[in-house]
N, C-alpha and C. Protein backbone atom coordinates (compact mmCIF):
# COMPACT_ATOMS: atom_id res chain seq x y z
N UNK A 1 39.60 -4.08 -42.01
CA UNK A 1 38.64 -5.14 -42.26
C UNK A 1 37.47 -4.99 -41.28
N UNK A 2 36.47 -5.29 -41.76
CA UNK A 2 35.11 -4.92 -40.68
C UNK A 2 34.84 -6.38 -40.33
N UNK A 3 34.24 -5.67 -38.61
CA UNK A 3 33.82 -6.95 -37.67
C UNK A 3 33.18 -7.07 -38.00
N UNK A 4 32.56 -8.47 -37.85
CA UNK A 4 31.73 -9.62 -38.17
C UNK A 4 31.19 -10.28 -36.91
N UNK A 5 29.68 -10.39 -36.62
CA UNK A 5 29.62 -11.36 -35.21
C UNK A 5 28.21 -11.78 -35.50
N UNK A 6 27.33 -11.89 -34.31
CA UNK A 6 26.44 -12.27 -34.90
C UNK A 6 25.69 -12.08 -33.65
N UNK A 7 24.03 -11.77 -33.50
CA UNK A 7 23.22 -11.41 -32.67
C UNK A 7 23.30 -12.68 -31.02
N UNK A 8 24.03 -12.07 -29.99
CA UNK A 8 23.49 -13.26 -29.16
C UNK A 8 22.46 -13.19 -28.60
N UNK A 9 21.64 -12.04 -28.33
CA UNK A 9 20.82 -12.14 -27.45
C UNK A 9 19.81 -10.71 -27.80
N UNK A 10 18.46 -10.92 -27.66
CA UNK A 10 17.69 -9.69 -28.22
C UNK A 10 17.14 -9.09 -27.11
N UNK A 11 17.60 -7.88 -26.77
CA UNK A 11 17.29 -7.33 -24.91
C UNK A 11 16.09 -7.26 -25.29
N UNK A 12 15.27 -6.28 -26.17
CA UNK A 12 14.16 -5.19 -26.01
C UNK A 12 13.73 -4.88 -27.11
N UNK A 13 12.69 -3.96 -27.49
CA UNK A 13 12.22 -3.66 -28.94
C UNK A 13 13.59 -3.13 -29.85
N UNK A 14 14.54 -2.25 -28.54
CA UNK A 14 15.38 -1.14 -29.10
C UNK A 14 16.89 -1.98 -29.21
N UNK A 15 17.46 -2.92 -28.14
CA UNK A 15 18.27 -3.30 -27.85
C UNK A 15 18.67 -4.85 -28.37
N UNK A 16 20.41 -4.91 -28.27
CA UNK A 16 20.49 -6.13 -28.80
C UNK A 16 21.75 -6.75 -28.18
N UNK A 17 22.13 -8.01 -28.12
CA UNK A 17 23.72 -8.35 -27.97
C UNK A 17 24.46 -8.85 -28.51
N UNK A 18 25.84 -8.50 -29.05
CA UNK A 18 26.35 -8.77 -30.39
C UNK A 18 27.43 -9.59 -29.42
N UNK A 19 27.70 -10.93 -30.53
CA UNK A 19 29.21 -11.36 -29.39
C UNK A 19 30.63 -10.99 -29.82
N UNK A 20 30.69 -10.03 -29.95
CA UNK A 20 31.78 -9.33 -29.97
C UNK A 20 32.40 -8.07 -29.36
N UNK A 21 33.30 -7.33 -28.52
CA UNK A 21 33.28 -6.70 -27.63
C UNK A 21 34.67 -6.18 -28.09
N UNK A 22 34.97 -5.31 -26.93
CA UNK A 22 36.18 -4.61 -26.94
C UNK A 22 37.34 -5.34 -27.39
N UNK A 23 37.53 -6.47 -27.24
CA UNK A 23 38.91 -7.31 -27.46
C UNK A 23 38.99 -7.49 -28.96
N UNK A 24 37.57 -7.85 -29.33
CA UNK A 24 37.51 -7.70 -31.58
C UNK A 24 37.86 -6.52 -31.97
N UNK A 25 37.82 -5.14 -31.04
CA UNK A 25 37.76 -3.97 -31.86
C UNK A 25 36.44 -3.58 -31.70
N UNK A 26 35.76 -3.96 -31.05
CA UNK A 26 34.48 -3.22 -30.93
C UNK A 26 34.42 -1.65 -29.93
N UNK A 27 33.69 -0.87 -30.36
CA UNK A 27 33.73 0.30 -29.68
C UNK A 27 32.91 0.99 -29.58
N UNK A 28 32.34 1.82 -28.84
CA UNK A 28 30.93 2.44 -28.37
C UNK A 28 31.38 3.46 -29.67
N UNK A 29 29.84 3.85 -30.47
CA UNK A 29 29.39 3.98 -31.37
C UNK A 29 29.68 3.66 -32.73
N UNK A 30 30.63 2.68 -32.77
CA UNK A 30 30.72 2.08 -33.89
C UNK A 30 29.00 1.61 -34.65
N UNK A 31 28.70 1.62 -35.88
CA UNK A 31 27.46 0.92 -36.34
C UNK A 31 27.70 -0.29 -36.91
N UNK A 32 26.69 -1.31 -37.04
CA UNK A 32 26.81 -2.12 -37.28
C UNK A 32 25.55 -2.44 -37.97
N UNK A 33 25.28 -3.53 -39.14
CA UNK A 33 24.03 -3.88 -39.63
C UNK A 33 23.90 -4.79 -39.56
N UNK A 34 22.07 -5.77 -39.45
CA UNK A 34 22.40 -7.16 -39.03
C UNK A 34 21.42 -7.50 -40.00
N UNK A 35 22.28 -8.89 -40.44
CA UNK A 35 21.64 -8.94 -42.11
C UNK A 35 20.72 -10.69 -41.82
N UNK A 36 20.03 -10.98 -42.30
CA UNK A 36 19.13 -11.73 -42.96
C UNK A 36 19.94 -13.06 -43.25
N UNK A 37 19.69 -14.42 -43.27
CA UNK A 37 20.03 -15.52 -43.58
C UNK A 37 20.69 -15.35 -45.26
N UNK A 38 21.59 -15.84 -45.07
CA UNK A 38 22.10 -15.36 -46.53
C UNK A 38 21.16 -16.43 -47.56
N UNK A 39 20.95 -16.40 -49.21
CA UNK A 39 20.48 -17.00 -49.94
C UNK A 39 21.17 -17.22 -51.05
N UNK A 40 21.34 -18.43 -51.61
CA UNK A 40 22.13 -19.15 -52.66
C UNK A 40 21.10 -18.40 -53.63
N UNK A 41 21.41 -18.46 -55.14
CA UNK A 41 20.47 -17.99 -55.90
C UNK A 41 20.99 -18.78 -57.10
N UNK A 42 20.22 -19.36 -57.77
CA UNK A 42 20.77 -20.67 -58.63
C UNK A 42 19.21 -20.15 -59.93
N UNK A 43 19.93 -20.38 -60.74
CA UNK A 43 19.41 -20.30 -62.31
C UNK A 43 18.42 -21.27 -62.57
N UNK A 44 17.12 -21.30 -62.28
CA UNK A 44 16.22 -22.77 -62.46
C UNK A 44 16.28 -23.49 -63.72
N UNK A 45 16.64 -22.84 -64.58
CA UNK A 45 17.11 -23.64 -65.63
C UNK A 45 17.85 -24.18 -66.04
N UNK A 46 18.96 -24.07 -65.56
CA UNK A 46 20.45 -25.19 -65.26
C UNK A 46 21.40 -25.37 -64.26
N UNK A 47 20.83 -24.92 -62.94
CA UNK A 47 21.51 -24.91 -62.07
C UNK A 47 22.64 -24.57 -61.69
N UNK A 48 22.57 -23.64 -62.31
CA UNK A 48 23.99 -22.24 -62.56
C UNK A 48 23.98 -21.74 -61.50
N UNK A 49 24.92 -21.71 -60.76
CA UNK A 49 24.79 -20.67 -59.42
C UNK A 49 25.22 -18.98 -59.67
N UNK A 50 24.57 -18.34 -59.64
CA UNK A 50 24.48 -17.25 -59.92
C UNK A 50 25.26 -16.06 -59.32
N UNK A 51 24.99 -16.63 -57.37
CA UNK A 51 25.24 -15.86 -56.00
C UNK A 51 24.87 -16.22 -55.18
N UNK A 52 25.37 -14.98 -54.18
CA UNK A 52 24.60 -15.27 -52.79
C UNK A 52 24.04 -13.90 -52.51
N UNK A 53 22.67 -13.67 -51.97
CA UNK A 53 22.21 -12.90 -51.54
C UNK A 53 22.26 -12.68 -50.79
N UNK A 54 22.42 -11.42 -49.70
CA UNK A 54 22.31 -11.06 -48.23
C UNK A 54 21.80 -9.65 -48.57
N UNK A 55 20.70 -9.59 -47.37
CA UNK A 55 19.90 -8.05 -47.20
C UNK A 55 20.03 -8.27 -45.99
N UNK A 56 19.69 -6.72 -45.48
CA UNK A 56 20.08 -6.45 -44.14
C UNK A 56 18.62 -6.06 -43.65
N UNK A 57 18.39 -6.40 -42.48
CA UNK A 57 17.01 -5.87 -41.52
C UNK A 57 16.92 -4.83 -41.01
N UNK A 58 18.15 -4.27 -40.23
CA UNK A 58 18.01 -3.63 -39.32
C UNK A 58 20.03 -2.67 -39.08
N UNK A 59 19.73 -1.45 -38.76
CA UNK A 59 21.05 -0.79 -38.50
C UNK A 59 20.85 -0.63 -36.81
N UNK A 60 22.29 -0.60 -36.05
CA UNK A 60 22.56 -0.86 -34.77
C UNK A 60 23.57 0.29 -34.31
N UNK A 61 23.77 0.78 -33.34
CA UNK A 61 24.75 1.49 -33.01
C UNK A 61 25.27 0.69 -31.36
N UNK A 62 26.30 0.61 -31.05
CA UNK A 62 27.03 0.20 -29.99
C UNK A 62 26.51 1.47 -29.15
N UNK A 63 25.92 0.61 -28.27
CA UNK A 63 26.50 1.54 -26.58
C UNK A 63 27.25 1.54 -25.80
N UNK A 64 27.63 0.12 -25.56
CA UNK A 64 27.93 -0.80 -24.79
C UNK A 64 29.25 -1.96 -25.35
N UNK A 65 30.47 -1.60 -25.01
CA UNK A 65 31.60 -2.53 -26.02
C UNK A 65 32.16 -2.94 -24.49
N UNK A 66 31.87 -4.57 -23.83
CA UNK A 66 32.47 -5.42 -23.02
C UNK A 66 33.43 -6.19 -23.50
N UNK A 67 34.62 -7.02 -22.77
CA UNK A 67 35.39 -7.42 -23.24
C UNK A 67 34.84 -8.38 -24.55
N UNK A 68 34.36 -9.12 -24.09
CA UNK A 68 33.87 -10.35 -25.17
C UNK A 68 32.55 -10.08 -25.71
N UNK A 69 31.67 -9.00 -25.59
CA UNK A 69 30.50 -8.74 -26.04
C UNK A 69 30.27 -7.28 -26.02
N UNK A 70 29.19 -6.86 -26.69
CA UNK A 70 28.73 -5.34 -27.25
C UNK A 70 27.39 -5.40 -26.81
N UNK A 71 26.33 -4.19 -26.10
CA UNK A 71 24.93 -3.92 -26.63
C UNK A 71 25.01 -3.04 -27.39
N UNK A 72 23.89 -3.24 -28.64
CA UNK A 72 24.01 -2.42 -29.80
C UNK A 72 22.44 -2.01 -29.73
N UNK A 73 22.05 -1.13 -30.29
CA UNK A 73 20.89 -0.20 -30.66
C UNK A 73 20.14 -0.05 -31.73
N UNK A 74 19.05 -0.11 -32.30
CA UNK A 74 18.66 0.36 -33.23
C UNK A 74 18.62 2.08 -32.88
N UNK A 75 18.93 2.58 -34.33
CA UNK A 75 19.28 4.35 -34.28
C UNK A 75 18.86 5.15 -35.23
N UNK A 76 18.17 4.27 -36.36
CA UNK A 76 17.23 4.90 -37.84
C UNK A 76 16.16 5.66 -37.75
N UNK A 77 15.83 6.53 -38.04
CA UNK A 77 14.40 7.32 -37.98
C UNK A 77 13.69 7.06 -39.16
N UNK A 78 12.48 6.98 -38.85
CA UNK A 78 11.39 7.01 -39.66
C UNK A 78 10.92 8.05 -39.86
N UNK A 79 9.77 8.64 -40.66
CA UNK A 79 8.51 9.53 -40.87
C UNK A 79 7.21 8.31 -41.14
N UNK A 80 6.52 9.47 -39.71
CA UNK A 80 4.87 8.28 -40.38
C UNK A 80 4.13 9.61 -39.83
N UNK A 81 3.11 9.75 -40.12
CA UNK A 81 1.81 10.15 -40.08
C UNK A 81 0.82 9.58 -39.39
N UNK A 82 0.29 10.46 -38.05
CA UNK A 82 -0.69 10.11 -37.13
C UNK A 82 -1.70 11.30 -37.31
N UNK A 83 -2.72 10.38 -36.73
CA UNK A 83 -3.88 11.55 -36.99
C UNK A 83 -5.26 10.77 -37.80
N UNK A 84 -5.98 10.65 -37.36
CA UNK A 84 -7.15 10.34 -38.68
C UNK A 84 -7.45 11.27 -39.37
N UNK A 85 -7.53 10.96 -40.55
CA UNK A 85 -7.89 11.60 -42.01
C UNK A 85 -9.32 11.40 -42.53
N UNK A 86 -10.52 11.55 -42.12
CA UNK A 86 -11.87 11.52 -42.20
C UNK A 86 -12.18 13.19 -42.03
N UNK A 87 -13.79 13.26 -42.33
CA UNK A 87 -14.45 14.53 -42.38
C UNK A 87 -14.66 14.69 -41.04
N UNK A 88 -15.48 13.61 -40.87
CA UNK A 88 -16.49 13.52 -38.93
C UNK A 88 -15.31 13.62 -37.58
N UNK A 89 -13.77 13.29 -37.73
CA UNK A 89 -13.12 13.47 -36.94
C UNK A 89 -12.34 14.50 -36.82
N UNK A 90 -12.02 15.28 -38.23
CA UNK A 90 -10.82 16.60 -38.37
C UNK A 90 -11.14 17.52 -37.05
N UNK A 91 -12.98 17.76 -36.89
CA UNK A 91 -12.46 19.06 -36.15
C UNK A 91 -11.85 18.04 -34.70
N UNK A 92 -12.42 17.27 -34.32
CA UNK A 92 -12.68 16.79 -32.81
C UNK A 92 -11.14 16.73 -33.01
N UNK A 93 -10.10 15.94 -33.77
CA UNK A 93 -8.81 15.90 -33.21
C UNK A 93 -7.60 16.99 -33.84
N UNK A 94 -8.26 17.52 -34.89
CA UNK A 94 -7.07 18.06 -35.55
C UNK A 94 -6.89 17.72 -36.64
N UNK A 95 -5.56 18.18 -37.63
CA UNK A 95 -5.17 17.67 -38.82
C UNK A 95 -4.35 16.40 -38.53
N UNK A 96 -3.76 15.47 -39.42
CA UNK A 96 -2.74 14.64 -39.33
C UNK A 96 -1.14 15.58 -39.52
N UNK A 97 -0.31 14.72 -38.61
CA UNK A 97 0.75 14.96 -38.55
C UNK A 97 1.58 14.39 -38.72
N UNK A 98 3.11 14.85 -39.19
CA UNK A 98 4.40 13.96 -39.26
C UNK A 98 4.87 13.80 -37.59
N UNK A 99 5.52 12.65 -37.31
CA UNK A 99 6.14 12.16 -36.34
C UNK A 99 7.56 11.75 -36.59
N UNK A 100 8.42 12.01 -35.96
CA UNK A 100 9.67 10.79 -36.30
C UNK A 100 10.11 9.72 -35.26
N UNK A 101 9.98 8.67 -35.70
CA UNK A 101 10.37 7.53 -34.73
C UNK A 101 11.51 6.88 -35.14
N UNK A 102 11.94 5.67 -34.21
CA UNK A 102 13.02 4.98 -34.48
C UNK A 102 12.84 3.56 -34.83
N UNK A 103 13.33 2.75 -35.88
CA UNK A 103 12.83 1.71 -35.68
C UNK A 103 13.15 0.73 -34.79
N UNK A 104 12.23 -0.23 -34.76
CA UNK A 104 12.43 -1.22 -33.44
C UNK A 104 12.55 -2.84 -33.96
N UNK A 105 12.57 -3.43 -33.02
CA UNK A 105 12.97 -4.97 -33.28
C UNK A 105 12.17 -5.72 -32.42
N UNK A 106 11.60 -6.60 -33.27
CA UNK A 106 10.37 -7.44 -33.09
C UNK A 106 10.66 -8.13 -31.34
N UNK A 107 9.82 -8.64 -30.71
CA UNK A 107 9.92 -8.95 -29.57
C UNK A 107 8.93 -9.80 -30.02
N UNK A 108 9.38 -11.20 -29.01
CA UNK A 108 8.72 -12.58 -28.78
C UNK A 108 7.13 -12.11 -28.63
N UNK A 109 6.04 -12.46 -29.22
CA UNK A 109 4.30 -12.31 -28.68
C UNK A 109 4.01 -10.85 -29.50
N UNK A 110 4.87 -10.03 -30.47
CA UNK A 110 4.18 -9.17 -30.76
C UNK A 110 3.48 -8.92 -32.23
N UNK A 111 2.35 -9.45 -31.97
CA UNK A 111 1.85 -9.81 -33.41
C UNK A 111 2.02 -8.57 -34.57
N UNK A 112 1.62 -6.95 -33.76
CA UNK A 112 1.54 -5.93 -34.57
C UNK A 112 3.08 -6.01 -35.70
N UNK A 113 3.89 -6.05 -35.30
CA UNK A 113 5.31 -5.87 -35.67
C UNK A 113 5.52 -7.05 -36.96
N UNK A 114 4.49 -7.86 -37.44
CA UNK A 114 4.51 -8.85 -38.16
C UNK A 114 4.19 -7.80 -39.81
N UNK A 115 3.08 -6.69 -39.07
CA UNK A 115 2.48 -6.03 -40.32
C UNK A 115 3.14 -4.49 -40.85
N UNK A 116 4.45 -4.11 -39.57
CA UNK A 116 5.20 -2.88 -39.76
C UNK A 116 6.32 -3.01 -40.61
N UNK A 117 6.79 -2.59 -41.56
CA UNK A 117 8.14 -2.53 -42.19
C UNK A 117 9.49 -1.70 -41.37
N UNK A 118 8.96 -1.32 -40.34
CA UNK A 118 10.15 -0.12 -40.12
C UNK A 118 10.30 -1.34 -37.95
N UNK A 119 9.51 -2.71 -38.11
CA UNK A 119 10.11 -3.28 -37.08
C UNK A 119 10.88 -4.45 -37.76
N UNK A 120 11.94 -4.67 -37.24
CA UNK A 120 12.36 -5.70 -37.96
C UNK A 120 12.89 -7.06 -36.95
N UNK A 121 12.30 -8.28 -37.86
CA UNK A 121 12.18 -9.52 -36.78
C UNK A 121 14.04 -9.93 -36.97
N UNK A 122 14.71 -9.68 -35.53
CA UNK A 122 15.98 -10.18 -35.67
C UNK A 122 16.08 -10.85 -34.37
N UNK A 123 16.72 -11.98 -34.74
CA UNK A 123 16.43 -13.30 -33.75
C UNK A 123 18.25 -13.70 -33.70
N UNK A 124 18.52 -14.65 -32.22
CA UNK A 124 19.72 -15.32 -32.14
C UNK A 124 20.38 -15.61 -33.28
N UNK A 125 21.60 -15.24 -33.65
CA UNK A 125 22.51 -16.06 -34.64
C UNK A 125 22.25 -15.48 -35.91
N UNK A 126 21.68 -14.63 -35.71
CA UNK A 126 21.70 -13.56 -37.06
C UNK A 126 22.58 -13.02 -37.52
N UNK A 127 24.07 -12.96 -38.76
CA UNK A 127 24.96 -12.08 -38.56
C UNK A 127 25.23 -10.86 -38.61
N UNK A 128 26.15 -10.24 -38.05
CA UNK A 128 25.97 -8.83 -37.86
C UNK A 128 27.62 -8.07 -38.36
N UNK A 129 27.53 -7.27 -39.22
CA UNK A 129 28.59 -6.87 -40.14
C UNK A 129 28.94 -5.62 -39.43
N UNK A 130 30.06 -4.55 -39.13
CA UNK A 130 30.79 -3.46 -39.25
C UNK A 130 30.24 -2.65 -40.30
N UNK A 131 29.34 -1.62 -40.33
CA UNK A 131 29.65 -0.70 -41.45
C UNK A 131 30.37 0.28 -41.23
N UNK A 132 31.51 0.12 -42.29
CA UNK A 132 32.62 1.15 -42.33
C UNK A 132 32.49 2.81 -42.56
N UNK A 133 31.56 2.70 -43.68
CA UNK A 133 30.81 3.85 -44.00
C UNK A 133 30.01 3.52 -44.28
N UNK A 134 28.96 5.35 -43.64
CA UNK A 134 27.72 5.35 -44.17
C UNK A 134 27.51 5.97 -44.99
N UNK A 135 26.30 6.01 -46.15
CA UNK A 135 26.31 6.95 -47.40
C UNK A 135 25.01 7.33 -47.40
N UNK A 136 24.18 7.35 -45.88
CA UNK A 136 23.15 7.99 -45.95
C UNK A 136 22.79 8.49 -44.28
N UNK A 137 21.86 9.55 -44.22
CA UNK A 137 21.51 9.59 -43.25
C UNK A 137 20.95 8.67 -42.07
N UNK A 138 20.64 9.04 -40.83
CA UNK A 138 19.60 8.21 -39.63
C UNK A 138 18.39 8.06 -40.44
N UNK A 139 18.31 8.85 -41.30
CA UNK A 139 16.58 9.06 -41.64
C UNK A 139 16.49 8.01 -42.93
N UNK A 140 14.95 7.38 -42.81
CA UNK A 140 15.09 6.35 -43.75
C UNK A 140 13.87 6.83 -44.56
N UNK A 141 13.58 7.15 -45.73
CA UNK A 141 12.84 7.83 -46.28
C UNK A 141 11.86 6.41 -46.94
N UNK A 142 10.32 6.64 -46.45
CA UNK A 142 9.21 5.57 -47.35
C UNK A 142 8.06 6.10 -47.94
């Protein structure tokens, strides 16, 4: 059965604290995903309940498994492209290039991270699931 906990504390862009630790079964590199407020989803036309929705924000890897708590990681790679793409700048800097980064997690005051898809806003009390398996790479293809 996969652990279940939920975000206590958000260190850093990269870092996080899950309250669950060595005594749940937690264990350095276990992954974990931390999903989004779940959502009822009801039929507007007769109030049929349909489901519940849950999407996930963000994937985590354990570094850190304490008795009663875990720090976990974001560990996903991206592809983005740096470089300006104009006539008047090619020679002065070069062509554009691929980069690979990791994604990160929003931090209190950072407005940029409002307009990135690959930061994701995960806040206290968020829950955070065990994935048992994965069926895809680190790399997140956009």
């Amino acid at each position: 059965m996969a652990i279940e906990g939920k975000v206590a504390k958000v260190l850093d862009a990269r870092a996080l604290i899950v309250n669950r630790g060595s005594l749940a079964g937690v264990q350095p590199e276990m992954r974990f995903k931390v999903l989004e407020e779940e959502v009822d989803v009801m039929d507007p036309d007769n109030d049929i309940f349909f489901g519940t929705l849950e999407r996930e924000k963000v994937r985590i890897k354990i570094t850190e498994a304490h008795p009663m708590f875990s720090v976990g990681r974001t560990y996903e790679n991206y592809q983005t492209t740096v470089g300006y793409v104009g006539p008047d700048f090619l020679a002065a800097i070069g062509s554009p290039r691929s980069v690979t980064k990791v994604r990160t997690l929003k931090t209190q005051g950072d407005p940029i991270a409002n307009f990135d898809e690959n930061v994701a806003a995960v806040v206290t009390e968020d829950k955070v699931i065990q994935l048992e398996s994965e069926s895809h790479s680190d790399t997140i293809e956009n």
